[in-house]
C-alpha atoms as a PDB file:
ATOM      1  CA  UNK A   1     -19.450 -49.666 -31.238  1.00  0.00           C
ATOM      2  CA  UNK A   2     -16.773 -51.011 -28.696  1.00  0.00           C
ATOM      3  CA  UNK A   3     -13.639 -52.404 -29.880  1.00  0.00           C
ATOM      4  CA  UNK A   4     -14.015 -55.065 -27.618  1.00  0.00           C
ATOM      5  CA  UNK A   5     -17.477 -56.123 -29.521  1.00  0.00           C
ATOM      6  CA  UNK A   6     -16.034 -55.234 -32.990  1.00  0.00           C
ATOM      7  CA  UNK A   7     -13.401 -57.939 -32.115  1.00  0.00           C
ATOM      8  CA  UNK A   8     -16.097 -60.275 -30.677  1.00  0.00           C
ATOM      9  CA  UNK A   9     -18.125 -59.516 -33.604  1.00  0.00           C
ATOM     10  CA  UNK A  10     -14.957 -60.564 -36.219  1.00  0.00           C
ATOM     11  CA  UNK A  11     -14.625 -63.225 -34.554  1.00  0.00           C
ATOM     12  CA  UNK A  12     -17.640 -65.184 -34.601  1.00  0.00           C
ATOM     13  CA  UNK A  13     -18.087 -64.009 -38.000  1.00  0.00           C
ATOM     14  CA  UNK A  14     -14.537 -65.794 -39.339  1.00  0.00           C
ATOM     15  CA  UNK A  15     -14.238 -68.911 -36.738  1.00  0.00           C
ATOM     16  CA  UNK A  16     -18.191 -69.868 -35.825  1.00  0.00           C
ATOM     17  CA  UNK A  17     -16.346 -70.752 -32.281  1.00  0.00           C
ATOM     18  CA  UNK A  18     -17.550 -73.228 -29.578  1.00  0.00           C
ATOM     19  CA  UNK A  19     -16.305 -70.593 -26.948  1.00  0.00           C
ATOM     20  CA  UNK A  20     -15.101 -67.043 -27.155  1.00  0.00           C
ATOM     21  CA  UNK A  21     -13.740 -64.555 -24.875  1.00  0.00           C
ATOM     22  CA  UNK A  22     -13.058 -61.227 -25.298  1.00  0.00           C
ATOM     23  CA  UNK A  23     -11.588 -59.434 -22.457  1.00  0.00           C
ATOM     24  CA  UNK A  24     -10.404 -55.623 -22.251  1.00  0.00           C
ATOM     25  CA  UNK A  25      -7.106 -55.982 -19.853  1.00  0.00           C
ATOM     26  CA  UNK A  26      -6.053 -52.071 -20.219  1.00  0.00           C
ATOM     27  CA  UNK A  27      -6.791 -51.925 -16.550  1.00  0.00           C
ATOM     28  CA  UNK A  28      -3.860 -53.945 -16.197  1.00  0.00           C
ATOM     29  CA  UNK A  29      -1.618 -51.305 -18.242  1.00  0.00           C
ATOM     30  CA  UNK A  30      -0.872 -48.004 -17.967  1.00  0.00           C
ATOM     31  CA  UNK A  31      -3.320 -47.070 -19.699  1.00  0.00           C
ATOM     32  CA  UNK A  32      -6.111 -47.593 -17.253  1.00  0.00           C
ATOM     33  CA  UNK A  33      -9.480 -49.005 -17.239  1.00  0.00           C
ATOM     34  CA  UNK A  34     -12.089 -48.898 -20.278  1.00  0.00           C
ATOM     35  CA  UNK A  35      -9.243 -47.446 -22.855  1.00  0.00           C
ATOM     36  CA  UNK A  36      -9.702 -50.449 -25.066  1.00  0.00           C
ATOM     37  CA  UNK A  37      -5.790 -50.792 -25.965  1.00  0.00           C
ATOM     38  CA  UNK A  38      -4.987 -54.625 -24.295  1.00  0.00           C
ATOM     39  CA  UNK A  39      -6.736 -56.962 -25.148  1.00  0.00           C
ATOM     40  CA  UNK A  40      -6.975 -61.266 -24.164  1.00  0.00           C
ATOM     41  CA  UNK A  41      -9.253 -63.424 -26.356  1.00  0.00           C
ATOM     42  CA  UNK A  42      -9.502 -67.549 -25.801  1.00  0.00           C
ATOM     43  CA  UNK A  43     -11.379 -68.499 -29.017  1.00  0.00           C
ATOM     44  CA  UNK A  44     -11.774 -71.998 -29.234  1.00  0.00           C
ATOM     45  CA  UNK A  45     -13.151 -73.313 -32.866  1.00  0.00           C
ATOM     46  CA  UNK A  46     -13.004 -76.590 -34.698  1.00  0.00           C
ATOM     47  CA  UNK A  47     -11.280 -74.443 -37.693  1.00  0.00           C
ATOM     48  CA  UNK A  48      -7.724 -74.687 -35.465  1.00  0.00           C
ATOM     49  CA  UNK A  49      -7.737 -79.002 -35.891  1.00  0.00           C
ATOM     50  CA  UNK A  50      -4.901 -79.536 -37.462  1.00  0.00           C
ATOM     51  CA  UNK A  51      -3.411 -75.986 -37.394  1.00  0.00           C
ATOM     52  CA  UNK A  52       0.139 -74.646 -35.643  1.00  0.00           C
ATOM     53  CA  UNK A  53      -0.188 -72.310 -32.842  1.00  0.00           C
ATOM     54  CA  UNK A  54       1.431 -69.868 -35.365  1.00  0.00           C
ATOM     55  CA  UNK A  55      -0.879 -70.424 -37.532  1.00  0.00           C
ATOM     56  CA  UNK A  56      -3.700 -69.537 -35.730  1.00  0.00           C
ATOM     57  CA  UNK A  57      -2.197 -66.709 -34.291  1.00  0.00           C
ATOM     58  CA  UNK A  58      -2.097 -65.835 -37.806  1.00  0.00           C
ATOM     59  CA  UNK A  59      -5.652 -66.240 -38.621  1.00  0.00           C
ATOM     60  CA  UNK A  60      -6.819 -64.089 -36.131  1.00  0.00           C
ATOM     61  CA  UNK A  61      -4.389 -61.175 -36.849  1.00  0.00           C
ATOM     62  CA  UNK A  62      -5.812 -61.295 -40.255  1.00  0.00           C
ATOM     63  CA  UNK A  63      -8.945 -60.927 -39.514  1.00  0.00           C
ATOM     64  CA  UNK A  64      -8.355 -58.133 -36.657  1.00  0.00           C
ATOM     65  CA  UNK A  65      -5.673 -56.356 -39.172  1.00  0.00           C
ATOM     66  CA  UNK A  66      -7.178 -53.008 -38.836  1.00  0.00           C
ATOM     67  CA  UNK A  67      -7.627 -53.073 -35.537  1.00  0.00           C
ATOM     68  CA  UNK A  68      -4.287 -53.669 -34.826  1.00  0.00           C
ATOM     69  CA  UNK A  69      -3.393 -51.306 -36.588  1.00  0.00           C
ATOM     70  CA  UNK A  70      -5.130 -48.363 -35.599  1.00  0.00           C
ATOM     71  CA  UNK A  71      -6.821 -49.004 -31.914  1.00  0.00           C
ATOM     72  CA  UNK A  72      -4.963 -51.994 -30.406  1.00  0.00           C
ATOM     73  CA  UNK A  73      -1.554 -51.602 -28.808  1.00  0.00           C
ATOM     74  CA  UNK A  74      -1.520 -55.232 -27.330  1.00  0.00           C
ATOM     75  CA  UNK A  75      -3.600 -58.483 -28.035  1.00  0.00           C
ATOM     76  CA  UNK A  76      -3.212 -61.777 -25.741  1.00  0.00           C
ATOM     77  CA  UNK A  77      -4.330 -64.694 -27.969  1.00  0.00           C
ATOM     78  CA  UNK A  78      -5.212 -68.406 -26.646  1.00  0.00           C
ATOM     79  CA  UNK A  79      -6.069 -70.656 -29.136  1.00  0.00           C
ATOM     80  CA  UNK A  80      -7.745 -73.877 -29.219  1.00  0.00           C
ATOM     81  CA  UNK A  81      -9.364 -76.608 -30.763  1.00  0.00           C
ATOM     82  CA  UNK A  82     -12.092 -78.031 -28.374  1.00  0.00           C
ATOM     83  CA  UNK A  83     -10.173 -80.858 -27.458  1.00  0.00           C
ATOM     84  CA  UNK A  84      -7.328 -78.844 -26.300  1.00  0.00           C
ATOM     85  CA  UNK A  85      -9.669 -76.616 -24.199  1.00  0.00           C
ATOM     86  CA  UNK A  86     -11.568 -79.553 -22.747  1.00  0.00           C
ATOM     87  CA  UNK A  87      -8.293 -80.859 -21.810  1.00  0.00           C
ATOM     88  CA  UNK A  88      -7.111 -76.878 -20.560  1.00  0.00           C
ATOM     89  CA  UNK A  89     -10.276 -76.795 -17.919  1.00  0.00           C
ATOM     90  CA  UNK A  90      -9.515 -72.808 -18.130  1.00  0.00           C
ATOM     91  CA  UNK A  91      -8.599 -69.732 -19.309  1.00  0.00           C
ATOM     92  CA  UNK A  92      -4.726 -68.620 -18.976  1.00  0.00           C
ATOM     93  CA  UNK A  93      -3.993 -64.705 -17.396  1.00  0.00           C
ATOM     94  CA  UNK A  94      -2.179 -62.325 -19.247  1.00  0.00           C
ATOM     95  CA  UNK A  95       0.977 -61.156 -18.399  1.00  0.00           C
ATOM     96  CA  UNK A  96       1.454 -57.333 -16.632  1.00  0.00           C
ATOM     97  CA  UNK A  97       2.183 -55.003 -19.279  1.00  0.00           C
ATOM     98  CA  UNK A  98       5.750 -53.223 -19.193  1.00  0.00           C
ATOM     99  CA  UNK A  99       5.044 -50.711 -21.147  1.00  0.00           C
ATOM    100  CA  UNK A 100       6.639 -49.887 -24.066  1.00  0.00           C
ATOM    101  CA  UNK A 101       9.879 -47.948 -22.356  1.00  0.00           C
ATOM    102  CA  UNK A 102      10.392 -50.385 -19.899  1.00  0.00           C
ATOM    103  CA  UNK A 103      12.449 -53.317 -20.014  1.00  0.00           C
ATOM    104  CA  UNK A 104      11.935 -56.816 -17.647  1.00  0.00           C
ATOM    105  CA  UNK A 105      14.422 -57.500 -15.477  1.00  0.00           C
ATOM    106  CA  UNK A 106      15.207 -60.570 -13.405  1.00  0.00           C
END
């Protein structure tokens, strides 16, 4: 099985969300297409009301703890309540990856 559907699969399992997206964004790295290491998911779920981004972001790293640990090397997370993503119209794009030697200059 994918990562990408493992993740999907986590997912719905934990939050029961209203809207989920799981993309694979390693074409954007250096890593190239289809390697499964960069990852954005939008999850939107009525489990966030009341919740800090951080603690969202916390919730989902939880859940995708072994994953991130042993296939993921980057994971773009957009969390919502349905409200907020009603309000949002759309999905937000990840930022290029540096890579891990480089450093952003401006």
């Amino acid at each position: 099985m994918s990562i990408g559907l493992i993740i999907e699969n986590k997912l719905r399992e934990a939050f029961t969300p209203v809207h989920l997206e799981v993309e694979d964004e390693s074409y954007m790295h250096s890593t190239g297409a289809n390697a499964e290491s960069h990852f954005k998911v939008t999850l939107v779920t009525p489990k966030f009301s009341g919740e800090r981004l951080i603690n969202r972001h916390r919730a989902v790293n939880k859940i995708l703890a072994d994953e991130l640990m042993n296939h993921i090397h980057a994971l773009a997370l957009h969390t919502y309540t349905q409200g907020e993503w009603e309000q949002l119209g759309e999905s937000r794009r990840s930022p290029n990856c540096l890579g891990g030697s480089k450093i952003a200059t401006n």
